[in-house]
PDB file of N, CA and C in Angstrom:
ATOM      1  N   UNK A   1     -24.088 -65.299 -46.248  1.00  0.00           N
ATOM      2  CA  UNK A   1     -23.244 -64.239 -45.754  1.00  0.00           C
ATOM      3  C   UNK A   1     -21.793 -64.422 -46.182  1.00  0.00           C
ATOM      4  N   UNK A   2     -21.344 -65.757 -45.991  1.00  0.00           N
ATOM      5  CA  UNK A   2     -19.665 -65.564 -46.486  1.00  0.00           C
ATOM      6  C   UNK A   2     -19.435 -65.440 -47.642  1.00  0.00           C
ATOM      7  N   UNK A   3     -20.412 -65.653 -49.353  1.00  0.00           N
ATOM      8  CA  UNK A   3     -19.739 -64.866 -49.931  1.00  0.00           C
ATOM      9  C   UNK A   3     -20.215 -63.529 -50.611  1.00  0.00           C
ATOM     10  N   UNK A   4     -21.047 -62.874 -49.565  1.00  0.00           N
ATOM     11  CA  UNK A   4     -20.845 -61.574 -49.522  1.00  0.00           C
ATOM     12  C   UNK A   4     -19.335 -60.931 -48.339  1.00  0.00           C
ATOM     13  N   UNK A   5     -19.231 -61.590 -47.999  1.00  0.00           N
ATOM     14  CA  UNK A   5     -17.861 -61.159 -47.006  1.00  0.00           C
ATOM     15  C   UNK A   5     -16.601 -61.622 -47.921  1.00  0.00           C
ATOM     16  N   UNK A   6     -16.774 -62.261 -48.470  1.00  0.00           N
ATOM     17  CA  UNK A   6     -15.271 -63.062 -49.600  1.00  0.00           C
ATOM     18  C   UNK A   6     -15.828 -62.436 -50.537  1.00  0.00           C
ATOM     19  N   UNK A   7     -16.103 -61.409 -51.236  1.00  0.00           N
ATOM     20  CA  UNK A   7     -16.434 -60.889 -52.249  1.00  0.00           C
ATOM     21  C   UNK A   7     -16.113 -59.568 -51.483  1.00  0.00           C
ATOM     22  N   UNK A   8     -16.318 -58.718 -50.410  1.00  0.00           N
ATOM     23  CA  UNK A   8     -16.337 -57.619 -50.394  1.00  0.00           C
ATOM     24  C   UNK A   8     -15.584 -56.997 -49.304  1.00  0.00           C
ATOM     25  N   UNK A   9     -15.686 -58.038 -48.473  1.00  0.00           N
ATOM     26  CA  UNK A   9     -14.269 -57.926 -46.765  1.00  0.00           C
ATOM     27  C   UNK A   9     -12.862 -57.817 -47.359  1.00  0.00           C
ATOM     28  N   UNK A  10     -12.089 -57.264 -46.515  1.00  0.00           N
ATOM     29  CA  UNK A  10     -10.843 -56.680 -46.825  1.00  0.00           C
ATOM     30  C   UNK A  10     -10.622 -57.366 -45.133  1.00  0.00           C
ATOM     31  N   UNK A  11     -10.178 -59.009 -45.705  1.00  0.00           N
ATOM     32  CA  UNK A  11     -10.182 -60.071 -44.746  1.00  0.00           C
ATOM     33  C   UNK A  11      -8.631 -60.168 -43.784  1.00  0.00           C
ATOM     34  N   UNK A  12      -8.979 -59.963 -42.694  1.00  0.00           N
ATOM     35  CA  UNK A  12      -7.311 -60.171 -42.214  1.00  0.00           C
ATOM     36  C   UNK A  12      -6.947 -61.433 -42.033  1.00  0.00           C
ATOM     37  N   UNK A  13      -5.420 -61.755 -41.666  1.00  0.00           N
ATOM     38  CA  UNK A  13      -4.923 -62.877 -41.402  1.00  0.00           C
ATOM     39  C   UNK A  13      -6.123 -63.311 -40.170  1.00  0.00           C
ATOM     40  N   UNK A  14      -6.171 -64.517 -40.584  1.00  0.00           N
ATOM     41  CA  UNK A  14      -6.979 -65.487 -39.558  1.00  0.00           C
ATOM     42  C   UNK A  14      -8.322 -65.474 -40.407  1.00  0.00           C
ATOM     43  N   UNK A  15      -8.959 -65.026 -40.768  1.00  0.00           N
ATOM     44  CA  UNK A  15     -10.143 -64.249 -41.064  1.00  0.00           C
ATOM     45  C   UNK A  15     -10.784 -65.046 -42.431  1.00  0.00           C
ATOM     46  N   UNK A  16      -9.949 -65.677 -43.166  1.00  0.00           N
ATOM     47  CA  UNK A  16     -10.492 -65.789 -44.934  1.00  0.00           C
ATOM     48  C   UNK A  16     -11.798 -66.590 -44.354  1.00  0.00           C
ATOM     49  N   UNK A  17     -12.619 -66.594 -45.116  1.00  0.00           N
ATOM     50  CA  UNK A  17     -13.656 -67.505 -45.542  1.00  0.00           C
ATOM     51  C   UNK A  17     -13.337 -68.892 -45.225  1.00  0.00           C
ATOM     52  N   UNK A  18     -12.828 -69.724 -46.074  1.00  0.00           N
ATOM     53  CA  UNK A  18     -12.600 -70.792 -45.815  1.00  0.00           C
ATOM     54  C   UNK A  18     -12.164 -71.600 -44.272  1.00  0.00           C
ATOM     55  N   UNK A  19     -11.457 -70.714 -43.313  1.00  0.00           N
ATOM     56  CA  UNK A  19     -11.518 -70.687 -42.286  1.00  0.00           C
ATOM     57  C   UNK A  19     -12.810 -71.015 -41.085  1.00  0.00           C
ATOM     58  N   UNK A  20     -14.039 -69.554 -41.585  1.00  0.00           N
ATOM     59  CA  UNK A  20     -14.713 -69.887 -41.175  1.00  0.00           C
ATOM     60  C   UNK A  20     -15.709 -71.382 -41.833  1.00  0.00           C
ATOM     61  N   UNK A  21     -15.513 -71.661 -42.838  1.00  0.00           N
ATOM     62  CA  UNK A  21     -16.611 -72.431 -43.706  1.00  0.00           C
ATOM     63  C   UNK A  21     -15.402 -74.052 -42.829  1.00  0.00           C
ATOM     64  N   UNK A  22     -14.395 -74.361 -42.962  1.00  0.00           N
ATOM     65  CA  UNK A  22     -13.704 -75.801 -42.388  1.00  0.00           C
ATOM     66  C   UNK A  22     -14.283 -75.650 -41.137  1.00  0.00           C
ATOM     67  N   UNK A  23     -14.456 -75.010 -40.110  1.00  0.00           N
ATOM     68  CA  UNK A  23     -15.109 -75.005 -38.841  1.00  0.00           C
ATOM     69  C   UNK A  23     -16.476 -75.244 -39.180  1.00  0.00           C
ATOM     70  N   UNK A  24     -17.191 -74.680 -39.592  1.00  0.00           N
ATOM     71  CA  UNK A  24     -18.313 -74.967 -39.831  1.00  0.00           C
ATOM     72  C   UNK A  24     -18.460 -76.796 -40.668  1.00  0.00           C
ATOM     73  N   UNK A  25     -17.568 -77.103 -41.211  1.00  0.00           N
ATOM     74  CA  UNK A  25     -17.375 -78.439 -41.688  1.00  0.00           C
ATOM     75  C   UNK A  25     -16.982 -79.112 -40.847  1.00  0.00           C
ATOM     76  N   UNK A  26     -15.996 -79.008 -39.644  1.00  0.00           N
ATOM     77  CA  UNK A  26     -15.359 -79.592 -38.320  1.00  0.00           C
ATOM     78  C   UNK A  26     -16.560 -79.868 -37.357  1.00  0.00           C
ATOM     79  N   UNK A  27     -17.454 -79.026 -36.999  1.00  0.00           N
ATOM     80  CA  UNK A  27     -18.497 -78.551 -36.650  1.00  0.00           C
ATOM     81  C   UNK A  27     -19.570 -79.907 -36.859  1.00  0.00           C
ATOM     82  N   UNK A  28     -19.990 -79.955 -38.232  1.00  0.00           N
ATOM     83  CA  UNK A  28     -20.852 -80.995 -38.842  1.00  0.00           C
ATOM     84  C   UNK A  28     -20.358 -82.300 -38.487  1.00  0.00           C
ATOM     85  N   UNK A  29     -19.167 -82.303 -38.864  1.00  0.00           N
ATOM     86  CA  UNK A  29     -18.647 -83.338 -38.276  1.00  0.00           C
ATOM     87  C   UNK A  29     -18.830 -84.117 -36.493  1.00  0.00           C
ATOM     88  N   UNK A  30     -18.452 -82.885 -35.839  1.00  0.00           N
ATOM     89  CA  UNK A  30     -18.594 -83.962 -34.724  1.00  0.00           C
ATOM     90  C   UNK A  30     -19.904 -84.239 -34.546  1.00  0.00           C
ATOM     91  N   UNK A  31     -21.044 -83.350 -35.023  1.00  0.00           N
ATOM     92  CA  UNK A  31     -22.446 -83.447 -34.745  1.00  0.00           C
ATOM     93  C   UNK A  31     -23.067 -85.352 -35.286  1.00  0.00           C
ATOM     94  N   UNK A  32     -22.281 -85.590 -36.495  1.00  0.00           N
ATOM     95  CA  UNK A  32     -22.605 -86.993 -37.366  1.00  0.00           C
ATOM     96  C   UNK A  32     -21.677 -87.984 -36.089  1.00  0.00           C
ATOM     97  N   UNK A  33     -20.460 -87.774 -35.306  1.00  0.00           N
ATOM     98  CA  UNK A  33     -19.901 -88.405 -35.078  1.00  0.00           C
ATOM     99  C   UNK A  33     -20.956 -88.742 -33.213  1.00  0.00           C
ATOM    100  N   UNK A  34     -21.546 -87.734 -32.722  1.00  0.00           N
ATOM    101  CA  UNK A  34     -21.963 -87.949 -31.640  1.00  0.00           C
ATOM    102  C   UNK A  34     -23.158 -88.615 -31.971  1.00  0.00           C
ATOM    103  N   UNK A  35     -23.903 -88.203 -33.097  1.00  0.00           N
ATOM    104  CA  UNK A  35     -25.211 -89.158 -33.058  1.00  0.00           C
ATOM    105  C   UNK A  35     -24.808 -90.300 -33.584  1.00  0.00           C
ATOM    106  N   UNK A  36     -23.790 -91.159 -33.910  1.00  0.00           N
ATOM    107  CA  UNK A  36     -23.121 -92.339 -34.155  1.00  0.00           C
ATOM    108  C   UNK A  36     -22.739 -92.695 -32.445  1.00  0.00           C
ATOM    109  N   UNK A  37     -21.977 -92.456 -31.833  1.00  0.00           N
ATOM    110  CA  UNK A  37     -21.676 -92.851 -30.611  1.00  0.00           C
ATOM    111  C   UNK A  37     -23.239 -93.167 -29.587  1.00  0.00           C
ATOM    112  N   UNK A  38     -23.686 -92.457 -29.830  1.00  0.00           N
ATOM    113  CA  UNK A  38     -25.134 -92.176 -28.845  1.00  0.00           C
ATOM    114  C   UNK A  38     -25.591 -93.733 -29.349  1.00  0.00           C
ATOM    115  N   UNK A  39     -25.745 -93.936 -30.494  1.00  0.00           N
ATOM    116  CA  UNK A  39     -26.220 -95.418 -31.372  1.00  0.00           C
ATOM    117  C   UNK A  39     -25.435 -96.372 -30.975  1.00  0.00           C
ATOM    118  N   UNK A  40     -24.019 -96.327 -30.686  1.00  0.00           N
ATOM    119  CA  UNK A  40     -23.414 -97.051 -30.699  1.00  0.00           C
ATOM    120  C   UNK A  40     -23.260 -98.111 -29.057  1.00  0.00           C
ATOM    121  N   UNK A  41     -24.026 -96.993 -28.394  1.00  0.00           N
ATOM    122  CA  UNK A  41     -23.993 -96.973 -26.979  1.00  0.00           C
ATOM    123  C   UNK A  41     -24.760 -98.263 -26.239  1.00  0.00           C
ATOM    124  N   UNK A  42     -26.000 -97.980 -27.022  1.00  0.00           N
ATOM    125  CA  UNK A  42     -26.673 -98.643 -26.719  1.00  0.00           C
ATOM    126  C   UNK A  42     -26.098-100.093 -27.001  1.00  0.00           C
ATOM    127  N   UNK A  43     -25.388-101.203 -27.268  1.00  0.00           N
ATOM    128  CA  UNK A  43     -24.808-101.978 -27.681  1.00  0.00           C
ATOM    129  C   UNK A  43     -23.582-101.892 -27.138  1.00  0.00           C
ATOM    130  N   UNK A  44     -22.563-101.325 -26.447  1.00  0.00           N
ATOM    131  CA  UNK A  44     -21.352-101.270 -26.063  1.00  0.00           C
ATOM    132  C   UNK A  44     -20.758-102.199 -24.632  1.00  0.00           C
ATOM    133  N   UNK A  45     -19.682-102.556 -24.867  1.00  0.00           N
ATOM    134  CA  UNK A  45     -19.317-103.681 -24.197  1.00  0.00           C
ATOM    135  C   UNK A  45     -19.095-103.052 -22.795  1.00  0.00           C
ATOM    136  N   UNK A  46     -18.309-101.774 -22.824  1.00  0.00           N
ATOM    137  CA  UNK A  46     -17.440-100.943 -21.512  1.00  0.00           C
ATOM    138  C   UNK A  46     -18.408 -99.397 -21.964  1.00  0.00           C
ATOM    139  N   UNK A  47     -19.552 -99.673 -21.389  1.00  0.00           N
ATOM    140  CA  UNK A  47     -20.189 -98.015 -21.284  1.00  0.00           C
ATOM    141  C   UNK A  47     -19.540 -97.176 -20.614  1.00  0.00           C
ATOM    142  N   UNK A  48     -18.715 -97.316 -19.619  1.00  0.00           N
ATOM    143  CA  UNK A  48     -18.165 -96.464 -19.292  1.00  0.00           C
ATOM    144  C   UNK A  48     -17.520 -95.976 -20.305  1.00  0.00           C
ATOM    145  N   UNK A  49     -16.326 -96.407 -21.121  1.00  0.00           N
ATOM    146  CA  UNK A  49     -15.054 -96.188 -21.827  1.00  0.00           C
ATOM    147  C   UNK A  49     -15.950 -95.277 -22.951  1.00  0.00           C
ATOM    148  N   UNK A  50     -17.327 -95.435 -23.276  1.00  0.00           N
ATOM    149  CA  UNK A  50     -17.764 -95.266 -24.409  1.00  0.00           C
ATOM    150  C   UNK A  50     -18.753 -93.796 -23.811  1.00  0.00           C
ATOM    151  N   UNK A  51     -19.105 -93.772 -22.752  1.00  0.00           N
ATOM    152  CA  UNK A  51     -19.286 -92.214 -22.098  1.00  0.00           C
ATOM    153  C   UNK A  51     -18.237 -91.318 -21.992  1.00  0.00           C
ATOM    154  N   UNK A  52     -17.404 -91.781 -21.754  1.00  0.00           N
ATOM    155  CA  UNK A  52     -16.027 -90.892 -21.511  1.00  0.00           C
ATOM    156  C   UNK A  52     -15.196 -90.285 -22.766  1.00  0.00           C
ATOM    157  N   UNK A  53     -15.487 -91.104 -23.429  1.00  0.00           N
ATOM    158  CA  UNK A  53     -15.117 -90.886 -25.348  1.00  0.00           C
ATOM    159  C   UNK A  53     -16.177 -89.767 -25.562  1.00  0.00           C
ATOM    160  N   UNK A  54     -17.297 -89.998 -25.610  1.00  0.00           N
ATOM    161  CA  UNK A  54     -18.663 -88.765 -25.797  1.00  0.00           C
ATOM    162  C   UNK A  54     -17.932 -87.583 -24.928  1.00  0.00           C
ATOM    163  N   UNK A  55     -17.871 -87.884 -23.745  1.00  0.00           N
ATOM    164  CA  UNK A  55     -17.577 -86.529 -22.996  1.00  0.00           C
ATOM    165  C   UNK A  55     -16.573 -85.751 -23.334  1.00  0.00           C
ATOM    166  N   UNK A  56     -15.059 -86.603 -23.878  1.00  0.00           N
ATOM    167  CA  UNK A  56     -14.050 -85.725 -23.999  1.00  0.00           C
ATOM    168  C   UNK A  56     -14.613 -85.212 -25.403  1.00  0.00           C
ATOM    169  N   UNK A  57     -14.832 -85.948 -26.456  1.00  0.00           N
ATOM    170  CA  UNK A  57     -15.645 -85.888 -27.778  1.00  0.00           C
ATOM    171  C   UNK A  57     -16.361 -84.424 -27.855  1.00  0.00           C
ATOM    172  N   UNK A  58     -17.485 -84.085 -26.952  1.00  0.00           N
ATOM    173  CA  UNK A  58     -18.101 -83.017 -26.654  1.00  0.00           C
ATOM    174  C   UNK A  58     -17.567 -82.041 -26.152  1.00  0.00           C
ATOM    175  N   UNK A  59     -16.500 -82.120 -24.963  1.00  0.00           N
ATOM    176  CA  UNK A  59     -15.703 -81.001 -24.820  1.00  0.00           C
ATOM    177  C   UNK A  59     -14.444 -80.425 -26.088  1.00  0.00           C
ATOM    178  N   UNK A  60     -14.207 -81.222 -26.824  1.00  0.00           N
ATOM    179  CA  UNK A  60     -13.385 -80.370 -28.188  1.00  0.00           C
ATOM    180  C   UNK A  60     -14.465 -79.739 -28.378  1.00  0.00           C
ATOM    181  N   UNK A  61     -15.556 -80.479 -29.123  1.00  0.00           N
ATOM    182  CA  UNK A  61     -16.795 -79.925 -29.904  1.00  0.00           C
ATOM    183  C   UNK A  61     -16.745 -78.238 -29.551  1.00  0.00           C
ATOM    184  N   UNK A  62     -17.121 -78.131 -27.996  1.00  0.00           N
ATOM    185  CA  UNK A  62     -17.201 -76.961 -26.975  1.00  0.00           C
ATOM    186  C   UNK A  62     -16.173 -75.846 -27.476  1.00  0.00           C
ATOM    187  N   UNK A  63     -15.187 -76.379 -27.248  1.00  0.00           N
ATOM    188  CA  UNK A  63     -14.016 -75.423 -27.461  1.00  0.00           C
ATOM    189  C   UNK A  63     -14.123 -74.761 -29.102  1.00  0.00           C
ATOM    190  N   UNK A  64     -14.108 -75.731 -30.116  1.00  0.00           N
ATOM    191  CA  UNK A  64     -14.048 -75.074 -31.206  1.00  0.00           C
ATOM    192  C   UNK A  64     -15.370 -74.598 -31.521  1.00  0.00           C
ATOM    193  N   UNK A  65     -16.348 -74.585 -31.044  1.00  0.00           N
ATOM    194  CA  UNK A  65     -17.355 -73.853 -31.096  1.00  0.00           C
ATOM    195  C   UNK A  65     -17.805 -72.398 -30.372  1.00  0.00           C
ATOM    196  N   UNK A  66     -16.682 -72.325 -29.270  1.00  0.00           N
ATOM    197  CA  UNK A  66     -16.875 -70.799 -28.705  1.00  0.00           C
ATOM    198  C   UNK A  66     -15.049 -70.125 -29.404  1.00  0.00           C
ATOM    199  N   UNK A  67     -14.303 -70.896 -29.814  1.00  0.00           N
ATOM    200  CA  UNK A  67     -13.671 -70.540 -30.776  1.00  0.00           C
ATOM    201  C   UNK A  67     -13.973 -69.408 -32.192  1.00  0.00           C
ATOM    202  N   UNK A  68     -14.770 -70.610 -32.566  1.00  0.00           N
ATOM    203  CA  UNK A  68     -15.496 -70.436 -34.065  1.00  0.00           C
ATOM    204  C   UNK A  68     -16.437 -69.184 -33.621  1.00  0.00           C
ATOM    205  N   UNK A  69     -16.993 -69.127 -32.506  1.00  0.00           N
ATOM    206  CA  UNK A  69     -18.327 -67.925 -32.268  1.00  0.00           C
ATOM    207  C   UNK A  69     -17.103 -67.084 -32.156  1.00  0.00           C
ATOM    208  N   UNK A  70     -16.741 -66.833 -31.409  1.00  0.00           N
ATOM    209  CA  UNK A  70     -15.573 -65.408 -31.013  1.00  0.00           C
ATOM    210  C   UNK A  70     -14.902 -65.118 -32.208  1.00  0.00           C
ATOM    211  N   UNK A  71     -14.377 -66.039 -33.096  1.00  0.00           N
ATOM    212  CA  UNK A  71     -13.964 -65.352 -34.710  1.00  0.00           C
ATOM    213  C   UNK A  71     -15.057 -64.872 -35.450  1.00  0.00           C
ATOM    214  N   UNK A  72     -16.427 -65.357 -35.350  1.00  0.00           N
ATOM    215  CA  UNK A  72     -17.197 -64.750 -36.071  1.00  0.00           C
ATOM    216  C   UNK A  72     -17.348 -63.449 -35.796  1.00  0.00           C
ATOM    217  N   UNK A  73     -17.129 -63.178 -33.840  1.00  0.00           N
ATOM    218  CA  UNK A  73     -18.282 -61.739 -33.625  1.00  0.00           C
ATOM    219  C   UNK A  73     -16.746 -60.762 -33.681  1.00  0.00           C
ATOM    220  N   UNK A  74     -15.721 -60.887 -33.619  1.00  0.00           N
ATOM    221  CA  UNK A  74     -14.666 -60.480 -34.133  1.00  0.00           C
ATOM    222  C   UNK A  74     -14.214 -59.787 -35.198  1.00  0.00           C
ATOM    223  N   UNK A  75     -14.861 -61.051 -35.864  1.00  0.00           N
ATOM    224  CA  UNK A  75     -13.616 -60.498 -37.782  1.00  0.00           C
ATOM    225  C   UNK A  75     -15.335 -60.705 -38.755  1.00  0.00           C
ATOM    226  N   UNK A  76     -16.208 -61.678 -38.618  1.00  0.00           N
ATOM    227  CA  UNK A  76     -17.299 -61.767 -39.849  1.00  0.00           C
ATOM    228  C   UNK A  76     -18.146 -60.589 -39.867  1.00  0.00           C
ATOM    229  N   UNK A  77     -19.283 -60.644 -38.153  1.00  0.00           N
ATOM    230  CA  UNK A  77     -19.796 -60.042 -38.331  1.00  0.00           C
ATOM    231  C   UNK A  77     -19.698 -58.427 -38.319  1.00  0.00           C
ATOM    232  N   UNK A  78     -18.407 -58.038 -37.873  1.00  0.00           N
ATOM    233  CA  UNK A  78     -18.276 -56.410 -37.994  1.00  0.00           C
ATOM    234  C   UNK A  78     -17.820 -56.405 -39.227  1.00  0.00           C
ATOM    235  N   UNK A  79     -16.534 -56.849 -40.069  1.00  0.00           N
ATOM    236  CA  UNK A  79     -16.486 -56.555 -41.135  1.00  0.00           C
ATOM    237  C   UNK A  79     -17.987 -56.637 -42.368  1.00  0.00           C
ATOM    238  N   UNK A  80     -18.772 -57.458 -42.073  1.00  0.00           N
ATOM    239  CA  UNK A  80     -19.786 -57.772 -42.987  1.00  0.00           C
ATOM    240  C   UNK A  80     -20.613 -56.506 -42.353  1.00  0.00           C
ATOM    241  N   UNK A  81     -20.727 -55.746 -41.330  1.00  0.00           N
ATOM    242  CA  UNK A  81     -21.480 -54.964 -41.185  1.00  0.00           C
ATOM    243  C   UNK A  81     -20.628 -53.185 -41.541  1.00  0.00           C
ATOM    244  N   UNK A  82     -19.633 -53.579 -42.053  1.00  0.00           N
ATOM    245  CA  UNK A  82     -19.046 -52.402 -42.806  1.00  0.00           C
ATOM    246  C   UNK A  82     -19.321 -52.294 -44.499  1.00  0.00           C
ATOM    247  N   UNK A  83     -19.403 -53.579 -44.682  1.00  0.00           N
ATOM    248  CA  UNK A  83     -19.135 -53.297 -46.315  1.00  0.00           C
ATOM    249  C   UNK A  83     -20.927 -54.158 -46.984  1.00  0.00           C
ATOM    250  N   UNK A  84     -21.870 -53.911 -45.912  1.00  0.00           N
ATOM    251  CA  UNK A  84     -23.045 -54.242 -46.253  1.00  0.00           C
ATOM    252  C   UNK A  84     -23.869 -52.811 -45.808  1.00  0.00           C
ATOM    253  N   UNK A  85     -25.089 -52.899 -46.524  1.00  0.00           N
ATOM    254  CA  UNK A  85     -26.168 -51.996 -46.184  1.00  0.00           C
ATOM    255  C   UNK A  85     -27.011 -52.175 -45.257  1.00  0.00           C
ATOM    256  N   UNK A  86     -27.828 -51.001 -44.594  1.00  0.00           N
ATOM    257  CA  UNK A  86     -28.717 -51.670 -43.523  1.00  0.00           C
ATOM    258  C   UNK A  86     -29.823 -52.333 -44.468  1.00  0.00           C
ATOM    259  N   UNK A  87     -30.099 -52.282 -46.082  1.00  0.00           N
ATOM    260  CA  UNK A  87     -30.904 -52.942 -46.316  1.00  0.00           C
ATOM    261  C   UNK A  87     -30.786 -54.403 -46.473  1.00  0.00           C
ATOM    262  N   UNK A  88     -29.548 -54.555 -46.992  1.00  0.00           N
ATOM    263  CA  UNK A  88     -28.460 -56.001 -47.026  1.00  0.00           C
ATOM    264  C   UNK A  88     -29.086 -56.774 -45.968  1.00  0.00           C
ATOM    265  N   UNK A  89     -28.197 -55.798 -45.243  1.00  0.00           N
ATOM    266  CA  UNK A  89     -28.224 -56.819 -43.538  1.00  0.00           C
ATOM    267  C   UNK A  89     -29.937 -57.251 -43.277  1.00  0.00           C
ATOM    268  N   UNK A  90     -30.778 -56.333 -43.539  1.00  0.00           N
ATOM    269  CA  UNK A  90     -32.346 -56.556 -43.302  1.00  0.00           C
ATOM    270  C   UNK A  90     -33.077 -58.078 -44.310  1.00  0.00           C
ATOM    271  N   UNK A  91     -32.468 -57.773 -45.320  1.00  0.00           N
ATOM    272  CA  UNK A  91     -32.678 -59.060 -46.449  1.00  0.00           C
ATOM    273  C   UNK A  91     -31.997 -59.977 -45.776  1.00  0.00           C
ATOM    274  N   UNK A  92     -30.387 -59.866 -45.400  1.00  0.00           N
ATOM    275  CA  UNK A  92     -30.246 -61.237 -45.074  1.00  0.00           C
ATOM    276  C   UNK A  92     -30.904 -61.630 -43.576  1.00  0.00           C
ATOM    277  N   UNK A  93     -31.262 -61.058 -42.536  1.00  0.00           N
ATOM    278  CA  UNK A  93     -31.701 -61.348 -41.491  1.00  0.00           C
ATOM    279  C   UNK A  93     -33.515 -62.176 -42.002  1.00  0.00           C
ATOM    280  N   UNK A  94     -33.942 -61.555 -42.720  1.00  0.00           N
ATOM    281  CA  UNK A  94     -35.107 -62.278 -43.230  1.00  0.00           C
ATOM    282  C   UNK A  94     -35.028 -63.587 -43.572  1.00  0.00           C
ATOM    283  N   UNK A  95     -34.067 -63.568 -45.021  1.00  0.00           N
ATOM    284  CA  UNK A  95     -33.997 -64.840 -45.215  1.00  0.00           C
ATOM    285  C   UNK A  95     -33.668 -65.896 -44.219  1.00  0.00           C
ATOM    286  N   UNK A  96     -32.548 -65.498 -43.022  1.00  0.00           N
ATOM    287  CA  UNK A  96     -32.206 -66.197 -42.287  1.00  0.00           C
ATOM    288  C   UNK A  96     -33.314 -66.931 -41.380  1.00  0.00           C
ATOM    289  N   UNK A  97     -34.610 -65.860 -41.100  1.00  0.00           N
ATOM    290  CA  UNK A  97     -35.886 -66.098 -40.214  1.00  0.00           C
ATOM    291  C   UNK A  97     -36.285 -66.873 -40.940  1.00  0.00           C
ATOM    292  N   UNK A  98     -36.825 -66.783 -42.133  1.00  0.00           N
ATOM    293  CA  UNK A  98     -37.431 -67.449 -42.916  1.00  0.00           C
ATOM    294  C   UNK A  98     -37.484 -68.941 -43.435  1.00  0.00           C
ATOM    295  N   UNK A  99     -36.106 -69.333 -43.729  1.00  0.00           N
ATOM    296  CA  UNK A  99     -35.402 -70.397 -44.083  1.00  0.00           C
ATOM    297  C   UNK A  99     -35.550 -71.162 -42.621  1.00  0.00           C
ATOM    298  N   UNK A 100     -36.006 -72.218 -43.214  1.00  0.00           N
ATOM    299  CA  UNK A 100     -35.721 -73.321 -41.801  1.00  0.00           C
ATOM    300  C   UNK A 100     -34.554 -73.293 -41.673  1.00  0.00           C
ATOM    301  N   UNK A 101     -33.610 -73.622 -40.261  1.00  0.00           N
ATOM    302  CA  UNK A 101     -32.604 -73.655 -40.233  1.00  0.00           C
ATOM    303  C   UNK A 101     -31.904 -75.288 -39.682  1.00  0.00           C
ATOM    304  N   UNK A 102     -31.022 -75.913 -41.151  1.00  0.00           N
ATOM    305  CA  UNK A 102     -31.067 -77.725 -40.807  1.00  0.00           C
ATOM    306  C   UNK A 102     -29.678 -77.679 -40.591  1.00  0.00           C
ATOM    307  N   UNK A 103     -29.154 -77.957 -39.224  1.00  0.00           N
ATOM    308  CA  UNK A 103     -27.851 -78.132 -38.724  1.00  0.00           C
ATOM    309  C   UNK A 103     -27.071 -79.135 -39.557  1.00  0.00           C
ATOM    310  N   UNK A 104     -28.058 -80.246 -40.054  1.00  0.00           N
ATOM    311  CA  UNK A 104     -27.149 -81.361 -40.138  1.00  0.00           C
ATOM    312  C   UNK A 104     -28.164 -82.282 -41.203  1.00  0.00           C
ATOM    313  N   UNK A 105     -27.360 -82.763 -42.145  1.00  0.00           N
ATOM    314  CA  UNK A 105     -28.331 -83.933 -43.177  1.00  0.00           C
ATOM    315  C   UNK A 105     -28.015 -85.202 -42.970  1.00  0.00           C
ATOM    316  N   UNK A 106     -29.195 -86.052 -42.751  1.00  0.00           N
ATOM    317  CA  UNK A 106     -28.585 -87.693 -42.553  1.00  0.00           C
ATOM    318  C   UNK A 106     -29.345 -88.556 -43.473  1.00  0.00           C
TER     319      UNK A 106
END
């Protein structure tokens, strides 16, 4: 979808592509960084100190993730549903079903 939207959106401030794609990279990130802590846990000297790191850890996560959703249903998906077709949108909703969907590679 984004680069049919960076190819064809008439993108406002806040809005470019890359924007959404570093969140989506910020994103990956904390996902590698919590299943490292979770590992790390098991072995930790002060579990407490090392739950409380996860928790605040997970609440950014939170935030830039209903962040990141509210810019999408905002600025991606209406603009992408202006300058796409209902057949577009039908192809890409397929592929999307279709395609396993892998959050994260390790």
């Amino acid at each position: 979808m984004i680069p049919m939207y960076r190819e064809r959106a008439e993108v406002p401030v806040g809005g470019a592509a890359e924007i959404f794609l570093g969140e989506h990279d910020k994103m990956r990130q904390y996902l590698l960084l919590f299943k490292e802590e979770l590992t790390k846990m098991a072995e930790a000297h002060d579990l407490e100190r090392a739950v409380i790191f996860l928790l605040d850890s997970q609440h950014i996560f939170k935030r830039l993730l209903v962040h990141h959703d509210t810019r999408e249903r905002k600025m991606l998906y209406p603009l992408l549903d202006e300058v796409t077709t209902e057949q577009e949108r039908e192809g890409l909703f397929t592929k999307l079903k279709a395609s396993p969907f892998v959050m994260m590679q390790t």
